[in-house]
C-alpha atoms as a PDB file:
ATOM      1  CA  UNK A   1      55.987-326.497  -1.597  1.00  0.00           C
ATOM      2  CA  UNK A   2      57.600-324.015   1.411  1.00  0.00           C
ATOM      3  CA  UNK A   3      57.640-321.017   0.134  1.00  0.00           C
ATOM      4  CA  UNK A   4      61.011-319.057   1.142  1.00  0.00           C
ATOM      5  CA  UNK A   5      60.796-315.782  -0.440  1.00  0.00           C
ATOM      6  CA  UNK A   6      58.282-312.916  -0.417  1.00  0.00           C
ATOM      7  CA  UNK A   7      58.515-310.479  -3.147  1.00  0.00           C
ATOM      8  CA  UNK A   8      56.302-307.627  -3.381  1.00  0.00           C
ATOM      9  CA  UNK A   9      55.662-304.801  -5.291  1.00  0.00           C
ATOM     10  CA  UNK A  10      55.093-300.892  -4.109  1.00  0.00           C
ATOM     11  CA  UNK A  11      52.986-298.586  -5.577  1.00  0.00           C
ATOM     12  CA  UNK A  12      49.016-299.669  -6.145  1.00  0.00           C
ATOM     13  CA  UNK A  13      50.549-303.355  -3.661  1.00  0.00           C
ATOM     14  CA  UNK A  14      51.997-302.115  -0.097  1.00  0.00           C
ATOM     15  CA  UNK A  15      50.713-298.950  -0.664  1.00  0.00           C
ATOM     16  CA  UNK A  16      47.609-296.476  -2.043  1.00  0.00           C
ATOM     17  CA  UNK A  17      47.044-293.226  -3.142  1.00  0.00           C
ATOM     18  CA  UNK A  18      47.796-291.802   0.325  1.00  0.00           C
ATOM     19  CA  UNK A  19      51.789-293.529   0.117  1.00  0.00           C
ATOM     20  CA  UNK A  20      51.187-295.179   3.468  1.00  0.00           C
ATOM     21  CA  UNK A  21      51.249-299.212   4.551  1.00  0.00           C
ATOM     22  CA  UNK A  22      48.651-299.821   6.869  1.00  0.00           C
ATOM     23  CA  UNK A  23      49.399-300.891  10.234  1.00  0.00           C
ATOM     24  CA  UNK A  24      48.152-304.508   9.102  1.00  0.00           C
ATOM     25  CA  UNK A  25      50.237-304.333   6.317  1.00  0.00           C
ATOM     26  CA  UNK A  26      53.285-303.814   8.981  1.00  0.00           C
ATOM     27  CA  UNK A  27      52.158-306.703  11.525  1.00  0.00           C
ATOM     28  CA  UNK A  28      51.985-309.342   8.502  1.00  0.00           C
ATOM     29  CA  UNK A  29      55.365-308.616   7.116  1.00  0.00           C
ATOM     30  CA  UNK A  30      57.112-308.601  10.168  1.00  0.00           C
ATOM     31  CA  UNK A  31      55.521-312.207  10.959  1.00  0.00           C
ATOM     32  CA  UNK A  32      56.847-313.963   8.255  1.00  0.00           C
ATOM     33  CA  UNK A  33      60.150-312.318   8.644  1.00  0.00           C
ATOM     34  CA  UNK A  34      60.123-313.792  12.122  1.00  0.00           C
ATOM     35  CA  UNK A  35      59.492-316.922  10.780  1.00  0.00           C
ATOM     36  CA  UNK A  36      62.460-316.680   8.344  1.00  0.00           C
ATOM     37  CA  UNK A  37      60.992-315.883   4.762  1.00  0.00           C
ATOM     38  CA  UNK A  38      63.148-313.435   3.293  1.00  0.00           C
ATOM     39  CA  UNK A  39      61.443-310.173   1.674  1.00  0.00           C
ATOM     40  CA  UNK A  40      62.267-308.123  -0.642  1.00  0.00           C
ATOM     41  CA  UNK A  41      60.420-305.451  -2.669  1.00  0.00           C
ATOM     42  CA  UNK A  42      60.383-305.429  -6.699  1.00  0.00           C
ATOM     43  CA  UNK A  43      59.259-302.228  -8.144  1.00  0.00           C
ATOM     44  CA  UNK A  44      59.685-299.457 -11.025  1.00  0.00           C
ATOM     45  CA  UNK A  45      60.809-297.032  -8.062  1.00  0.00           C
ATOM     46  CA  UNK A  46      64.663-296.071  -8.205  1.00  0.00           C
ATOM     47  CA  UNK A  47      66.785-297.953  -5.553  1.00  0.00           C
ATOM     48  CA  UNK A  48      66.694-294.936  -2.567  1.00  0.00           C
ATOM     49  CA  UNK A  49      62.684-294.585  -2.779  1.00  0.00           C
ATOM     50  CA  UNK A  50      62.691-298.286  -2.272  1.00  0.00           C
ATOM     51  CA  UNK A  51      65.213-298.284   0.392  1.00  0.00           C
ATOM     52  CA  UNK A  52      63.742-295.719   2.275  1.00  0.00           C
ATOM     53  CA  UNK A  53      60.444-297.702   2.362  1.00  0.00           C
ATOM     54  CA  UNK A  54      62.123-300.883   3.317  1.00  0.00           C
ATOM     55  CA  UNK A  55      63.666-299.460   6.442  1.00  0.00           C
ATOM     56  CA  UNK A  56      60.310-298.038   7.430  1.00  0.00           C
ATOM     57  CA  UNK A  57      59.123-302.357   7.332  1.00  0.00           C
ATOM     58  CA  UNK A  58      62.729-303.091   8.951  1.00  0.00           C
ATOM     59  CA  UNK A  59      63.265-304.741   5.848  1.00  0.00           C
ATOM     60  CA  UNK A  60      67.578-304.749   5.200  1.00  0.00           C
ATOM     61  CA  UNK A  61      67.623-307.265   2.326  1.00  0.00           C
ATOM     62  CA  UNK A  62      68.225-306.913  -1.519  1.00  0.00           C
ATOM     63  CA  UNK A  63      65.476-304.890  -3.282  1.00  0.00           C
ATOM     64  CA  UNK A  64      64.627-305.105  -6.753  1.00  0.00           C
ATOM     65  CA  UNK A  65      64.520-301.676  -8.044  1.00  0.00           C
ATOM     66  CA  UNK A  66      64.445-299.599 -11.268  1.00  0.00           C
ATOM     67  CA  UNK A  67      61.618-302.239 -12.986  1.00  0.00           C
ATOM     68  CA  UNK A  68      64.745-304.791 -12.370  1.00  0.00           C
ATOM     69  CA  UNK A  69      67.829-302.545 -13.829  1.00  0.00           C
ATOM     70  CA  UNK A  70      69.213-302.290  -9.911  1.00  0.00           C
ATOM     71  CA  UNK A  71      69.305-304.846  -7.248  1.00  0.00           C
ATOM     72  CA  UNK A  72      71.042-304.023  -3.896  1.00  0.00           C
ATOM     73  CA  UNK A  73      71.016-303.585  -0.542  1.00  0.00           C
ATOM     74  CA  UNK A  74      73.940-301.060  -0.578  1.00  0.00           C
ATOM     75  CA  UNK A  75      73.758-298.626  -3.063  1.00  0.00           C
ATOM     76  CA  UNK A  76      77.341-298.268  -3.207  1.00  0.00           C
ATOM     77  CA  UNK A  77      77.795-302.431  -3.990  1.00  0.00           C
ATOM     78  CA  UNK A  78      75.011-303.507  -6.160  1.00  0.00           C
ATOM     79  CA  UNK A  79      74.343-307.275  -6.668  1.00  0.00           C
ATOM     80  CA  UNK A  80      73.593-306.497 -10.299  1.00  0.00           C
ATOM     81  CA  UNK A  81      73.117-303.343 -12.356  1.00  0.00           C
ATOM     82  CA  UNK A  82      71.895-303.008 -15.960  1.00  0.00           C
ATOM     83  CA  UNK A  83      72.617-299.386 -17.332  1.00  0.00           C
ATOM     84  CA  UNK A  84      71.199-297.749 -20.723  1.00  0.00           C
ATOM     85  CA  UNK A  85      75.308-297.132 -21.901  1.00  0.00           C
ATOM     86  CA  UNK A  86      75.757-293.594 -21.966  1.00  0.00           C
ATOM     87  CA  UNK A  87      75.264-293.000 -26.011  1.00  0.00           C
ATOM     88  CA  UNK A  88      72.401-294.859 -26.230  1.00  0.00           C
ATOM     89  CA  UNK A  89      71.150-292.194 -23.401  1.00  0.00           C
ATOM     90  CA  UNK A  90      71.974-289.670 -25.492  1.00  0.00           C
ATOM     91  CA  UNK A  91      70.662-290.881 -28.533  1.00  0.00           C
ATOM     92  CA  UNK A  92      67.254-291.846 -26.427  1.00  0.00           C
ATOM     93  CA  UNK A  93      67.123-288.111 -25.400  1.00  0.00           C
ATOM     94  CA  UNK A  94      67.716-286.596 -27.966  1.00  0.00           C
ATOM     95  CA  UNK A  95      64.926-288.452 -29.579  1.00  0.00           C
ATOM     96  CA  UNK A  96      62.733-287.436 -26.921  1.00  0.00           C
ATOM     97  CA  UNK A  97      63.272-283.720 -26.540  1.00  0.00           C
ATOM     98  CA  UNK A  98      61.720-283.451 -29.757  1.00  0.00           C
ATOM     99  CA  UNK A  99      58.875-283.674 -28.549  1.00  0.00           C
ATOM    100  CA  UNK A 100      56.549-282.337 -25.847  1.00  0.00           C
ATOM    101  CA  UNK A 101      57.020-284.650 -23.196  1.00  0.00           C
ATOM    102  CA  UNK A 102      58.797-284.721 -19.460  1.00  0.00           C
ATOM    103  CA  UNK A 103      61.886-286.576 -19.376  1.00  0.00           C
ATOM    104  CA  UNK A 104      63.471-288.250 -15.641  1.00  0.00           C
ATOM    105  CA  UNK A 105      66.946-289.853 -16.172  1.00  0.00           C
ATOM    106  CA  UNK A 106      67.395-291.433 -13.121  1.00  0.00           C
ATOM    107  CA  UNK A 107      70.239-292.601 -11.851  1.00  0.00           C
ATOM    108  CA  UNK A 108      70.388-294.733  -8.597  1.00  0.00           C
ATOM    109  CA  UNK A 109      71.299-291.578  -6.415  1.00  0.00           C
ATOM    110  CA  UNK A 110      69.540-288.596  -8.318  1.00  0.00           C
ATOM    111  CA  UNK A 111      67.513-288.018 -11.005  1.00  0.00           C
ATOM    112  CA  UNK A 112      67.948-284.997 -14.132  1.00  0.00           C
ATOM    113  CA  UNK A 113      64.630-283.742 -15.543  1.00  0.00           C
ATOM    114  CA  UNK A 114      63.594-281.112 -18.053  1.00  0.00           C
ATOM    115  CA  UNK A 115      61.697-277.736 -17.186  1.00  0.00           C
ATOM    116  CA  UNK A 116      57.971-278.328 -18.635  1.00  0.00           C
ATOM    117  CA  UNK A 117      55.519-275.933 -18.629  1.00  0.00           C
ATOM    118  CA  UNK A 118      52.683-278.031 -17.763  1.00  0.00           C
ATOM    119  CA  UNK A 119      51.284-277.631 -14.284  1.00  0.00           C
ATOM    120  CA  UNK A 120      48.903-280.715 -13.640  1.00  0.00           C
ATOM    121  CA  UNK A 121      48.197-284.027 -12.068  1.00  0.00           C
ATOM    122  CA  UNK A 122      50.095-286.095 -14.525  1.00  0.00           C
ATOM    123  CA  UNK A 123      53.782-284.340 -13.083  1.00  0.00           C
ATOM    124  CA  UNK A 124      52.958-284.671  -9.850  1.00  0.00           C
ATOM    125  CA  UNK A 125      52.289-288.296 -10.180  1.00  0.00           C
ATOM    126  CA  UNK A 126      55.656-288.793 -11.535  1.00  0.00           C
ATOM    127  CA  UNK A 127      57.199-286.790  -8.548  1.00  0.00           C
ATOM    128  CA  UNK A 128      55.332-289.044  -6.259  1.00  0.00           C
ATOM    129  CA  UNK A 129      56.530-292.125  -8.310  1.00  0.00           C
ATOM    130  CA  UNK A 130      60.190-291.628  -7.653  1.00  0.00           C
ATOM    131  CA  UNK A 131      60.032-290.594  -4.581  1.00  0.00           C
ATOM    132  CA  UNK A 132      60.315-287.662  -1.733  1.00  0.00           C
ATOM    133  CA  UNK A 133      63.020-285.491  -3.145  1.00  0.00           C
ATOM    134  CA  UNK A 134      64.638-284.993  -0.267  1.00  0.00           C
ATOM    135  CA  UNK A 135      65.910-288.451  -0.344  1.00  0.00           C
ATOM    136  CA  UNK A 136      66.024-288.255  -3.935  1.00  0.00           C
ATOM    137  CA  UNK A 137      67.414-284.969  -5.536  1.00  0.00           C
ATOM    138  CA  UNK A 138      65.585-284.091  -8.882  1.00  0.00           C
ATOM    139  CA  UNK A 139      67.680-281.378 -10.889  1.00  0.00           C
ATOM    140  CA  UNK A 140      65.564-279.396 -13.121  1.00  0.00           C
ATOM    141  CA  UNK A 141      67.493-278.058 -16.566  1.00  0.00           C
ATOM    142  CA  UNK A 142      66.221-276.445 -20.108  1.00  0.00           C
ATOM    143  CA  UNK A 143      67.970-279.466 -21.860  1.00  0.00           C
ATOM    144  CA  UNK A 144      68.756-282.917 -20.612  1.00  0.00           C
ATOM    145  CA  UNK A 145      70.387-283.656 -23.881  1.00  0.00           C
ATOM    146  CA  UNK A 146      73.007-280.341 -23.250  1.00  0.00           C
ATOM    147  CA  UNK A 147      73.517-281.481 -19.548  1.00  0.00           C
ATOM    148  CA  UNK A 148      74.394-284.776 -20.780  1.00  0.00           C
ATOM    149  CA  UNK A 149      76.893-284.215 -22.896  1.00  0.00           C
ATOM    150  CA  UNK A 150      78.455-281.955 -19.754  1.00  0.00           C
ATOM    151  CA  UNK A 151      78.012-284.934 -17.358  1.00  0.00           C
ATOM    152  CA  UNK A 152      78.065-288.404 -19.112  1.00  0.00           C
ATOM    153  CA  UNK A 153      75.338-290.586 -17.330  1.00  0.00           C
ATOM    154  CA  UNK A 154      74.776-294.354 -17.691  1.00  0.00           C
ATOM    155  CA  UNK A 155      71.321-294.767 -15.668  1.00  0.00           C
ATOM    156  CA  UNK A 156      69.662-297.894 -15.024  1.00  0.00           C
ATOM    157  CA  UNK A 157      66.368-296.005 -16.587  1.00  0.00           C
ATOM    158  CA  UNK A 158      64.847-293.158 -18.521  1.00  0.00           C
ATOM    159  CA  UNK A 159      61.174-291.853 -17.817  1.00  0.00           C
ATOM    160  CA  UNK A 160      59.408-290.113 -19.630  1.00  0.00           C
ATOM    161  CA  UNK A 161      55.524-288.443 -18.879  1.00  0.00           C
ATOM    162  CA  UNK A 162      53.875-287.270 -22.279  1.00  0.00           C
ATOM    163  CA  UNK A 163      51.080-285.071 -22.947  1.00  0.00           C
ATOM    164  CA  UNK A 164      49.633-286.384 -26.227  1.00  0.00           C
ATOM    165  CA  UNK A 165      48.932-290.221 -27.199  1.00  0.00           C
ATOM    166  CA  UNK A 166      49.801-289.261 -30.626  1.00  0.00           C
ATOM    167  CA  UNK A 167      53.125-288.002 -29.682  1.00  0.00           C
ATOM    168  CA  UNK A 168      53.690-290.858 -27.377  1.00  0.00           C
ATOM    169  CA  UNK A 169      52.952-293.770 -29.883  1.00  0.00           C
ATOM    170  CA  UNK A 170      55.587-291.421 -32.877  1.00  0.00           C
ATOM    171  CA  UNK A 171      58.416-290.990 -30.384  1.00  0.00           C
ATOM    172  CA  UNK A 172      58.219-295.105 -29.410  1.00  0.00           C
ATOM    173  CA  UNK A 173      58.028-295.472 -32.859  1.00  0.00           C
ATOM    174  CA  UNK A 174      61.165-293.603 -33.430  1.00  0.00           C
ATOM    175  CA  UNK A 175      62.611-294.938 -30.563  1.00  0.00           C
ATOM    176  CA  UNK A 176      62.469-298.503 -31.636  1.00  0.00           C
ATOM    177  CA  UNK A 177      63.739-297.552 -35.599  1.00  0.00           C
ATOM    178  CA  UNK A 178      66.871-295.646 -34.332  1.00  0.00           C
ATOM    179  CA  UNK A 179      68.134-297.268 -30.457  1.00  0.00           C
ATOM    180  CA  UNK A 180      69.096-300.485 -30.742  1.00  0.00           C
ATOM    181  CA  UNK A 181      69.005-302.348 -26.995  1.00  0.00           C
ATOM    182  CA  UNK A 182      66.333-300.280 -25.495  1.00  0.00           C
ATOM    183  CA  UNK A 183      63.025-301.422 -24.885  1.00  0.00           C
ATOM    184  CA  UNK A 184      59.963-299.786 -23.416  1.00  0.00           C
ATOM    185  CA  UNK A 185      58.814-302.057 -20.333  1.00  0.00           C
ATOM    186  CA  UNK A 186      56.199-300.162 -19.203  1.00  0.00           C
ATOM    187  CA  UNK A 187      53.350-297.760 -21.099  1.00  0.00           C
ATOM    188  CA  UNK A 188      50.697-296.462 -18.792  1.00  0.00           C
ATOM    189  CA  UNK A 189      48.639-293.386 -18.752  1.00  0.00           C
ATOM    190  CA  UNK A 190      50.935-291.967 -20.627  1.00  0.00           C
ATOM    191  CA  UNK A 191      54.264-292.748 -18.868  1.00  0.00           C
ATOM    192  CA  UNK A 192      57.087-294.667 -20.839  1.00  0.00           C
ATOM    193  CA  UNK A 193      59.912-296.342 -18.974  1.00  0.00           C
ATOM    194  CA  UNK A 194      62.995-297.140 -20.985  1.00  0.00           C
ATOM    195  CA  UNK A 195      65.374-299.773 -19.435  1.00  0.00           C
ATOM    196  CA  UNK A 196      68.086-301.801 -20.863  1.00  0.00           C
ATOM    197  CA  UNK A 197      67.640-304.654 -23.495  1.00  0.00           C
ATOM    198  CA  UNK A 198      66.987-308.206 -21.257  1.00  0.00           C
ATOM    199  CA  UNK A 199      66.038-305.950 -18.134  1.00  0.00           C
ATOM    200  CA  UNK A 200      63.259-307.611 -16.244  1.00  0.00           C
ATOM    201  CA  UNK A 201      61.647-307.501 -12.725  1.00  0.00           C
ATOM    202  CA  UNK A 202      61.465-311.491 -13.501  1.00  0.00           C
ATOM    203  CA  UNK A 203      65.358-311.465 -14.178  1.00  0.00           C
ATOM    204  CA  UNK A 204      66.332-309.187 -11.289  1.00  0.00           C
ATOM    205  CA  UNK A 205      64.410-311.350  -8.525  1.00  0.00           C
ATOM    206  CA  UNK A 206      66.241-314.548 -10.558  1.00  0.00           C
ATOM    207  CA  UNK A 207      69.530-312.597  -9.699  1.00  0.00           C
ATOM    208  CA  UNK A 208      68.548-312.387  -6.256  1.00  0.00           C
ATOM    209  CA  UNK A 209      67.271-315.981  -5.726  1.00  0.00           C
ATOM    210  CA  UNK A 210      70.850-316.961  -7.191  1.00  0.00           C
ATOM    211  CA  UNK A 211      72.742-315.073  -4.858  1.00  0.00           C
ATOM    212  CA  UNK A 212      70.503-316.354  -2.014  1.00  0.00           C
ATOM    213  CA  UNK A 213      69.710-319.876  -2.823  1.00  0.00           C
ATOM    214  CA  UNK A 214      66.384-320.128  -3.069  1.00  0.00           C
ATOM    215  CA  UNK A 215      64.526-320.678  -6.674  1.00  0.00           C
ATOM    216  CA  UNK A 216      61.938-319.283  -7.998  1.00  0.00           C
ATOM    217  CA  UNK A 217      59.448-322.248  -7.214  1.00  0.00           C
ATOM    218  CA  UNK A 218      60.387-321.473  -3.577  1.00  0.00           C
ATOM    219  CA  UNK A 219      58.947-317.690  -3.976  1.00  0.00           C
ATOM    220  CA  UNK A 220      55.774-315.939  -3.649  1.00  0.00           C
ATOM    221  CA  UNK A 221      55.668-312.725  -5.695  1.00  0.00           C
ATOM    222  CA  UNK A 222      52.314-309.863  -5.677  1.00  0.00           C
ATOM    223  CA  UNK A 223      52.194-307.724  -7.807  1.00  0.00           C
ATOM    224  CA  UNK A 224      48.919-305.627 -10.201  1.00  0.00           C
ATOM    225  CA  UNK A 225      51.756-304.063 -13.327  1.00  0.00           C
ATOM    226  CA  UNK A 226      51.854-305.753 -16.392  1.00  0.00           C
ATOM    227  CA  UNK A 227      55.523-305.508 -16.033  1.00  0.00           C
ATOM    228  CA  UNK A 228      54.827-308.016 -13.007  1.00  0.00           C
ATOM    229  CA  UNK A 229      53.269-310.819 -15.219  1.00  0.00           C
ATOM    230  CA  UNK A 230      56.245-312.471 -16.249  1.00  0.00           C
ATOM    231  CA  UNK A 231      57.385-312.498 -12.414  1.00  0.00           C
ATOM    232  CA  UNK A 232      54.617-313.924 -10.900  1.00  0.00           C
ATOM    233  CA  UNK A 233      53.840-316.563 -13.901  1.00  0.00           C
ATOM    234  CA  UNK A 234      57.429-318.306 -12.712  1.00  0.00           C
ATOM    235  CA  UNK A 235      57.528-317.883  -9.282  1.00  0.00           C
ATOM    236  CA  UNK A 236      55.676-321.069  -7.212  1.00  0.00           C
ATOM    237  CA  UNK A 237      53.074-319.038  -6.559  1.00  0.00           C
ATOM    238  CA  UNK A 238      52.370-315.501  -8.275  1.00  0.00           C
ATOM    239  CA  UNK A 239      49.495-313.250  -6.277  1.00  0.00           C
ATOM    240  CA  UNK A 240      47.611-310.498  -8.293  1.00  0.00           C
ATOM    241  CA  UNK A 241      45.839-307.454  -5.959  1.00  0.00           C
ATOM    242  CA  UNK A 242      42.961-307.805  -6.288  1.00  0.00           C
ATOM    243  CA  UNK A 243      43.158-303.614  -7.737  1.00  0.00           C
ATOM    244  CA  UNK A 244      45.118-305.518 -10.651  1.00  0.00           C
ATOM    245  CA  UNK A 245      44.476-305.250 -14.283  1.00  0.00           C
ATOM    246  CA  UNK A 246      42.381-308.561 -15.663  1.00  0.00           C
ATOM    247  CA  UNK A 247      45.466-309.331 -17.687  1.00  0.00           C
ATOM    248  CA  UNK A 248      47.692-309.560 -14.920  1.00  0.00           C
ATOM    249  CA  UNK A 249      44.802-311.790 -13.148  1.00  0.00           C
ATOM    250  CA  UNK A 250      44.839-314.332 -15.585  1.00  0.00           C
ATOM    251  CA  UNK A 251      48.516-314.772 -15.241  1.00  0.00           C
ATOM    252  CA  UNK A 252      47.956-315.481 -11.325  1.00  0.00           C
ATOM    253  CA  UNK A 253      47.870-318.234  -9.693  1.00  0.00           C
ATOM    254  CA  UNK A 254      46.176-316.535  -6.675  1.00  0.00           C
ATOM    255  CA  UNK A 255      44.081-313.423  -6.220  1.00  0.00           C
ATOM    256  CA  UNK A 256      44.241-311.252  -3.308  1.00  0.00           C
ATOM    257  CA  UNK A 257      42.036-308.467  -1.766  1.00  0.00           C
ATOM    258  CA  UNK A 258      42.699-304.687  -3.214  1.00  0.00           C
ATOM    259  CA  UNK A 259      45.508-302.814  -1.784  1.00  0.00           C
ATOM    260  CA  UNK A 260      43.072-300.930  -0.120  1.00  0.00           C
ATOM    261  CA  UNK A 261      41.648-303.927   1.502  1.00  0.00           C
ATOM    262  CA  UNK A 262      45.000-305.008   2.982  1.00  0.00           C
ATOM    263  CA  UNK A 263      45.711-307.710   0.013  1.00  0.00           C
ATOM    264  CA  UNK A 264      49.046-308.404   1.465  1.00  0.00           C
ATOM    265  CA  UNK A 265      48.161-308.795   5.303  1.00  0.00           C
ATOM    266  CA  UNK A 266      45.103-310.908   3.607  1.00  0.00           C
ATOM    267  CA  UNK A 267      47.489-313.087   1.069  1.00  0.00           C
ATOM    268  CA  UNK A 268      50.481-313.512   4.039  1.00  0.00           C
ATOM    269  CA  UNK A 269      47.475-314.467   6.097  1.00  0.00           C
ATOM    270  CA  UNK A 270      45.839-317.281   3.986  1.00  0.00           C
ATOM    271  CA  UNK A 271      48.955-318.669   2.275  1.00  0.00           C
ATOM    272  CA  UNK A 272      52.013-318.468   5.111  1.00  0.00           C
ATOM    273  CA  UNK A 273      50.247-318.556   8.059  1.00  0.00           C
ATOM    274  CA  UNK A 274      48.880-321.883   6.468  1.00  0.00           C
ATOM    275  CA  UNK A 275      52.326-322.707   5.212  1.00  0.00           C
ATOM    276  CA  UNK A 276      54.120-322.111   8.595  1.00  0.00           C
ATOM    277  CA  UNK A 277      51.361-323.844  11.246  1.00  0.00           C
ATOM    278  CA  UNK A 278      51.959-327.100   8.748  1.00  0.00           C
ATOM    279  CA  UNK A 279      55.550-327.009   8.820  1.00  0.00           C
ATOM    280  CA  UNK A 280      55.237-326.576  12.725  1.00  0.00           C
ATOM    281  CA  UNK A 281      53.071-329.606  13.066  1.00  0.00           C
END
């Protein structure tokens, strides 16, 4: 099989702890976009913390952002967009605000958040999750629910940080009784992301495969999130970092080095550089 695509995820895949790609990283992706394999990053981020990564790997292609809610190039002319309508946003926040939890709705071009009076770790990992906020605003308010209803939002996703696993597992249980065509795609650590009904990293790299051609036994997708799973058990060949969770391991068809090892450079190195010396022989 040649494989045509090259999906990969962000955080914990291209990057670490210290939000930088490694120069090897860099060298590997630009080689098999030289040799015509088209990239494209699939990740919880929000479309402009994506965007503003791609540009740093000279990537200009559709990215699959917002855990698959949001795939464009431009902003401005998505391929596809999946929003949370703008009651069921309302309904999901006022669920939430009932408890003591952080809550991000984030659109594709800013984000509104709710003052919290915890000062720790677990905040600043969700600041670092969506991005620097000078290239994506965060307003602060007392109330999303009361901004809301000022300023009607329809956002590809809701996230929300809590503080307390009993909380957490009450308000997803109360989610799931009262909002019909929300689902919870990804609990970790204590962060919930809330995405459209039929919203999938899977289905948004499908939409982009569509657009471009190419199917999904012609793509290599890496990924550690066990959002990722059903994306790399249907692509031709699905790569778990080797910094993965055993669940998402088992779902591989290939293991790669940690992303602190260079997994990517390493996986690009083994399976295209293979791929691409055959073809040229």
């Amino acid at each position: 099989m040649t494989y045509r695509l090259l999906a990969l995820n962000i955080d914990g895949t291209l990057i670490g702890s210290n939000e930088k790609i490694s120069k090897q990283t860099k060298e590997a992706i630009e080689y098999v976009k030289k040799k015509g394999v088209y990239v494209t990053l699939v990740t919880s981020r929000p479309h402009l913390s994506a965007k503003r990564l791609a540009k740093s790997l000279k990537i200009d292609n559709y990215l699959v952002t917002n855990n698959g809610a949001f795939v464009a190039n431009d902003a401005e002319d998505p391929l596809y967009v999946k929003r949370i309508d703008v009651n069921k946003t309302l309904q999901l926040v006022e669920v939430l605000e009932q408890y003591d939890c952080h809550i991000r709705v984030l659109h594709e071009s800013f984000s509104i958040g709710n003052k919290v009076r915890q000062k720790n770790q677990l905040i600043a990992k969700m600041t670092i999750g969506v991005g620097d906020p000078l290239f994506y605003p965060v307003t602060f308010v007392d109330s999303v629910y009361d901004r809301l209803l000022q300023e009607a939002i329809a956002p590809p996703k809701v996230q929300v940080q809590f503080f307390d696993e009993e909380e957490l597992n009450s308000a997803l249980n109360q989610v799931k009784e009262m909002i019909k065509g929300v689902n919870a795609v990804s609990i970790q650590d204590g962060k919930v992301e809330f995405v459209a009904e039929g919203v999938s990293k899977l289905h948004g790299l499908q939409k982009v495969g569509q657009e471009l051609g190419i199917s999904l036994q012609e793509m290599v997708a890496v990924g550690l999130e066990e959002d990722d799973i059903p994306m790399i058990s249907q692509v031709g060949l699905g790569v778990a970092m080797g910094n993965a969770s055993e669940e998402v391991k088992k779902a591989a068809g290939w293991i790669t080095r940690s992303n602190h090892q260079n997994g990517v450079s390493y996986m690009i190195r083994e399976v295209f550089r293979k791929q691409l010396r055959v073809q040229v022989e």
